[in-house]
Protein backbone atom coordinates (compact mmCIF):
# COMPACT_ATOMS: atom_id res chain seq x y z
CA UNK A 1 124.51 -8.70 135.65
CA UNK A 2 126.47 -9.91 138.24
CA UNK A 3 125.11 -11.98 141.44
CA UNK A 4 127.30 -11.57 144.48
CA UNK A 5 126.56 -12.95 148.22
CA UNK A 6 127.88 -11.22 151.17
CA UNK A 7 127.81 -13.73 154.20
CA UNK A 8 127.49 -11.36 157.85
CA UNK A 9 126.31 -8.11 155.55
CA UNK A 10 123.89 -6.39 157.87
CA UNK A 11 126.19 -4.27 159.51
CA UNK A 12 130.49 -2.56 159.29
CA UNK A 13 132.61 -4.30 156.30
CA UNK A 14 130.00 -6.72 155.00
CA UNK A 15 127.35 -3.95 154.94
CA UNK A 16 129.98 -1.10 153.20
CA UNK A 17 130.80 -3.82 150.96
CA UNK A 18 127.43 -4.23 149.45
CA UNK A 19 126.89 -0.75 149.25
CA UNK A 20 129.41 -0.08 146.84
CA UNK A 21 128.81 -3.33 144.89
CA UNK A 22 125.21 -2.18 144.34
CA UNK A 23 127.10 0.85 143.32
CA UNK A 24 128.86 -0.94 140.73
CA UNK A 25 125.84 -2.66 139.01
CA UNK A 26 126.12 -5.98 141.13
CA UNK A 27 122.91 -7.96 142.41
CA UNK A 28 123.41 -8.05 146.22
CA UNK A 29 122.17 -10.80 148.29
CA UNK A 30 122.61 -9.64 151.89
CA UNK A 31 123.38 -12.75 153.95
CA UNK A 32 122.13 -11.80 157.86
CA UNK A 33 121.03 -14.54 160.36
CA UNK A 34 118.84 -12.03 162.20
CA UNK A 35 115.99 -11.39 160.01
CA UNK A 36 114.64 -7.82 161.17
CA UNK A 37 118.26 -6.64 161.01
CA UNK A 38 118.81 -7.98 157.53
CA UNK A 39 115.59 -7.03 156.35
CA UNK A 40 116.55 -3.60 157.36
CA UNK A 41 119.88 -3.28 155.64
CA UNK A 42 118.59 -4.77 152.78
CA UNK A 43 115.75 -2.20 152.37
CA UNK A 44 118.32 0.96 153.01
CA UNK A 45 120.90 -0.55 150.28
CA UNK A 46 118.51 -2.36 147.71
CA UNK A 47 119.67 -5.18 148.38
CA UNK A 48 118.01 -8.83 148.92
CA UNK A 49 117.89 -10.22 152.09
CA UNK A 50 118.94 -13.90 152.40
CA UNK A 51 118.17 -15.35 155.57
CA UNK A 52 122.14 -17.05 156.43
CA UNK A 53 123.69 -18.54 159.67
CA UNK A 54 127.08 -19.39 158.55
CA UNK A 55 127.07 -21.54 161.88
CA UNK A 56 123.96 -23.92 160.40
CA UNK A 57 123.79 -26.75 158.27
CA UNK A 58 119.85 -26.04 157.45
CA UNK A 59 120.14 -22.31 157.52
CA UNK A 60 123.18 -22.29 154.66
CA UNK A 61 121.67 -25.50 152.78
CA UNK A 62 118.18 -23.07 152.67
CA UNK A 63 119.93 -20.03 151.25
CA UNK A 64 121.90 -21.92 148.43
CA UNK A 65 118.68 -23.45 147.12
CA UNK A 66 116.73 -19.75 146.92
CA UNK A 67 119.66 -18.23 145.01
CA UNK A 68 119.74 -21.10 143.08
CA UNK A 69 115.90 -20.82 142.17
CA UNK A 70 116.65 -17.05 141.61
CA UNK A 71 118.75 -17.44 138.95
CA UNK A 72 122.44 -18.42 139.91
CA UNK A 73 125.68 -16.69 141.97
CA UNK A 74 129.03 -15.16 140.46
CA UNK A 75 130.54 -14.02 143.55
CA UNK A 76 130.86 -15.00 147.25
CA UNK A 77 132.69 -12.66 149.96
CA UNK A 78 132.75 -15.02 153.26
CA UNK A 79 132.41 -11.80 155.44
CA UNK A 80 130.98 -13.02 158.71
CA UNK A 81 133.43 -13.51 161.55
CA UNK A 82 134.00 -13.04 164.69
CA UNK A 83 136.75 -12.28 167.28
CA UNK A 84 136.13 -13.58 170.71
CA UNK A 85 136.67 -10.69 172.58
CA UNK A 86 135.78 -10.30 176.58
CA UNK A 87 133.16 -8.57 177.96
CA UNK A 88 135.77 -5.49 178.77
CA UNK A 89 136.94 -5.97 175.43
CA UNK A 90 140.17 -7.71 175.84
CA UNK A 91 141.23 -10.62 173.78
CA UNK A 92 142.18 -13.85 175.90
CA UNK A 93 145.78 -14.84 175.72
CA UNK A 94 147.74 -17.67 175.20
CA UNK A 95 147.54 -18.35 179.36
CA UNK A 96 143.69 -18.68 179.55
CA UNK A 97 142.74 -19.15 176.14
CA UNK A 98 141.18 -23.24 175.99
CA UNK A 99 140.09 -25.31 173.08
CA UNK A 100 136.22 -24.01 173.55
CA UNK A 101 137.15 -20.51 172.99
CA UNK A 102 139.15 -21.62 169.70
CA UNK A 103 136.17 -23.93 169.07
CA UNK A 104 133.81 -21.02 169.37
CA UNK A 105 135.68 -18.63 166.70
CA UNK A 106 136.43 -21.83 164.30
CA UNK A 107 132.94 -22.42 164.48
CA UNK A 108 132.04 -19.11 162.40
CA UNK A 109 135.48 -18.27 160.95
CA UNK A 110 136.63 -21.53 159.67
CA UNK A 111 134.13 -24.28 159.36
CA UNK A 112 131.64 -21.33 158.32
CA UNK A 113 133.52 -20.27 155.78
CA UNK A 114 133.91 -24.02 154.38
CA UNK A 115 130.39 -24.58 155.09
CA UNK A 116 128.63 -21.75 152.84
CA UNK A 117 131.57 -22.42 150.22
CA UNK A 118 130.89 -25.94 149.58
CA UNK A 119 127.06 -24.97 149.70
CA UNK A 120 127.74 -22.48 146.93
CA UNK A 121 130.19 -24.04 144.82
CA UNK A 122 127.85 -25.51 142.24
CA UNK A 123 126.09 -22.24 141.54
CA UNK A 124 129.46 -20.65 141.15
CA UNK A 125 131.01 -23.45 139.08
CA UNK A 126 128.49 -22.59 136.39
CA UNK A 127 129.36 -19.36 136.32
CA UNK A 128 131.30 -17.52 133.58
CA UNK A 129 133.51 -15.44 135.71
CA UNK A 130 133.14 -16.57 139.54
CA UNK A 131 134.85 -14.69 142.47
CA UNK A 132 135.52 -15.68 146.02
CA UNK A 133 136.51 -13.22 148.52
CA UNK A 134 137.28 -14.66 151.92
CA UNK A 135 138.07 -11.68 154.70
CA UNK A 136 140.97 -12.77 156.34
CA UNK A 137 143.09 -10.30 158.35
CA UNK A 138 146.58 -9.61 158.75
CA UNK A 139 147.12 -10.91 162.32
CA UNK A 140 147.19 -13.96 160.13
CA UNK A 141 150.39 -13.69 158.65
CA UNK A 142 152.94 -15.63 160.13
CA UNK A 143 155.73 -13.83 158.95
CA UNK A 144 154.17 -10.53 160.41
CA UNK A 145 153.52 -12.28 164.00
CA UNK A 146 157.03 -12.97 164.13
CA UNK A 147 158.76 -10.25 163.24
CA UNK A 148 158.91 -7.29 166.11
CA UNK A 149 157.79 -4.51 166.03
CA UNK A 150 154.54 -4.91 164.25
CA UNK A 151 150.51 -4.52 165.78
CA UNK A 152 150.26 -8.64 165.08
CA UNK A 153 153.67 -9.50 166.93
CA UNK A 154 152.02 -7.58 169.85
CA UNK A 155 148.37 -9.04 169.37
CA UNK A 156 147.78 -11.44 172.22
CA UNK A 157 145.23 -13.69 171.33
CA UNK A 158 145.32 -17.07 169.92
CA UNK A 159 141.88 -17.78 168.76
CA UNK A 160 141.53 -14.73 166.14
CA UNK A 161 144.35 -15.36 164.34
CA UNK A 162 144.44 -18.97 164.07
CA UNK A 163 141.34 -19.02 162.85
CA UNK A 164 142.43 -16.41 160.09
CA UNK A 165 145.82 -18.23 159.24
CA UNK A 166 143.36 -21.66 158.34
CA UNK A 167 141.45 -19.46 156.07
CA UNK A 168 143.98 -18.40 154.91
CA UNK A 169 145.68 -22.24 153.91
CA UNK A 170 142.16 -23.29 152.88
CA UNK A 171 141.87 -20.34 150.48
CA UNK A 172 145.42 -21.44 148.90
CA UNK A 173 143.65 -25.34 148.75
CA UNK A 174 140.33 -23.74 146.77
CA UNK A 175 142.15 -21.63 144.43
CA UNK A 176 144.82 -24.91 143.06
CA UNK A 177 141.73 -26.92 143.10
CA UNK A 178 139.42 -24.73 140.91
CA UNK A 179 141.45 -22.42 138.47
CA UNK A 180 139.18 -21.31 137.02
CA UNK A 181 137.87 -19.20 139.76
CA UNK A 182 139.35 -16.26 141.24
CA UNK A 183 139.83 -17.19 144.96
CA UNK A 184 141.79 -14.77 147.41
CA UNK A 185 142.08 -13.66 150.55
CA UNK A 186 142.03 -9.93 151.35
CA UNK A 187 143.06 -8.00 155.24
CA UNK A 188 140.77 -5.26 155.55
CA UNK A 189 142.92 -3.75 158.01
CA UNK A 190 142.49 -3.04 161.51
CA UNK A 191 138.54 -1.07 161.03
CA UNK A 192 136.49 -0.10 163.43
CA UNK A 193 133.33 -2.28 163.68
CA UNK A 194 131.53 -4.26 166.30
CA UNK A 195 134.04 -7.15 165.85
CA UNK A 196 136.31 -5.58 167.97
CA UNK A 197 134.46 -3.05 169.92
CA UNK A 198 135.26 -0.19 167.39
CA UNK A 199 138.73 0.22 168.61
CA UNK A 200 140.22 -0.12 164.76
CA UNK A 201 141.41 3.30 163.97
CA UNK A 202 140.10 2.65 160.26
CA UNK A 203 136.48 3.54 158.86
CA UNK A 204 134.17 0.76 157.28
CA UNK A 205 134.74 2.68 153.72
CA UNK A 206 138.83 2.10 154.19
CA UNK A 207 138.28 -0.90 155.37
CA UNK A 208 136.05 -2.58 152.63
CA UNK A 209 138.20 -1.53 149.96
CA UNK A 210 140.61 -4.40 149.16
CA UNK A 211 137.18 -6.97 149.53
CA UNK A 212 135.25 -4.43 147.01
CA UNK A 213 138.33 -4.32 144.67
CA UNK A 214 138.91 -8.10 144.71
CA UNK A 215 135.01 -9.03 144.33
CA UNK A 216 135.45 -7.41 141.65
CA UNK A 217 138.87 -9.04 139.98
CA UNK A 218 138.43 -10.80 135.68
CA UNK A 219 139.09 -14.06 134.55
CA UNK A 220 142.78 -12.90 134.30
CA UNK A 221 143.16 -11.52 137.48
CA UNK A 222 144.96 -12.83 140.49
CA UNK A 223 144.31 -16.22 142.63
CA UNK A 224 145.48 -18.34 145.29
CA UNK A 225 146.61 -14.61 146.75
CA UNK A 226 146.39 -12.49 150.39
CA UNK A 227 145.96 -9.06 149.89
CA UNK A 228 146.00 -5.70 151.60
CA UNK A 229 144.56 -2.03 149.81
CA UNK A 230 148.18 -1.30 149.55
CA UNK A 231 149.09 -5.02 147.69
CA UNK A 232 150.15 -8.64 148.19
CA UNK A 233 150.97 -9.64 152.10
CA UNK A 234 153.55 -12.26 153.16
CA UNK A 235 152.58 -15.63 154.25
């Protein structure tokens, strides 16, 4: 049986994803820092709520020592995130933007990510077959924001996709220091959740896709890669 956590799960791509996990056979830990949310989620998908604030030293120390006590993790998706948009739903540009708003998004997005990752990594190192999934996005491609043309050449904010190009770099750094894990980054695409107000012209189920198919990747399959449903995405 396979043990997969899914940080930010109570809700759009981290709740589709453990759907269909559950759907494939997987144990599900459903990592929410609201606890009547989570609990909630959990209950409609089977899943097991883990009490998780990505943002908290306590809070992701807490969680790593219950699924240890359960039993043990194969696979981590760092799903929680955020965007930083405005109240009217705009993103704040390279004009206004200030080192608290990036410190705010690097907060969750970055030093989250890094956070539950090194909380996990023991569990997963004794794993047979361990998977991690970090949910990056394609505004983070620097060879896409510079070429004309394209939705992230027009995107813009600064925060968002800064944040997404270090997890990117720090997902390259995992994957050369532990090959024997699978370790990628995926770009669900542009999805409608409440990460961006639902203005994404994609549905959760198109959207969780590439993170379902790479939670899912063997021993043999890819690492050290940044993926879209339709294949590998330029740096």
């Amino acid at each position: 049986m396979t043990t997969t956590l899914i940080t930010g799960a109570n809700k759009g791509l981290g709740f589709e994803t453990a759907r269909r996990l559950i759907a494939a056979g997987h144990t599900v830990y459903l990592g929410s820092r609201d606890e009547g949310r989570g609990r909630a989620a959990a209950e409609r998908l089977g899943a097991r709520l883990l009490l998780l604030d990505v943002t908290d030293d306590a809070s992701v120390a807490a969680a790593a020592k219950a699924v240890e006590a359960d039993g043990g993790l194969d696979v981590l998706v760092n799903n929680a995130g955020v965007e930083g948009r405005t109240a009217g739903g705009g993103v704040i540009g390279a004009a206004d933007v200030t080192a608290d708003d990036l410190r705010t998004i690097f907060e969750t997005n970055v030093f989250g990510l890094v956070r539950v990752t090194h909380a996990f990594l023991p569990l997963l190192r004794r794993s047979a077959a361990p998977v991690v999934v970090n949910v990056s996005s394609g505004l983070a491609s620097l060879t896409v924001a510079t070429t004309e043309g394209t939705p992230a050449y027009a995107y813009p904010g600064v925060a968002y996709p800064a944040s997404k190009a270090a997890v990117n770099m720090i997902t390259v750094q995992y994957a050369k220091a532990f090959p024997e894990m699978r370790i990628n980054a995926v770009e669900p695409g542009y999805t409608a959740t409440d990460l961006n107000h639902h203005t994404g012209t994609q549905t959760v189920e198109e959207g969780a896709e590439i993170i379902v198919r790479m939670a899912q990747v063997g021993p043999d399959g890819p690492t050290g890669g940044y993926f879209a449903a339709h294949g590998p995405l330029p740096w």
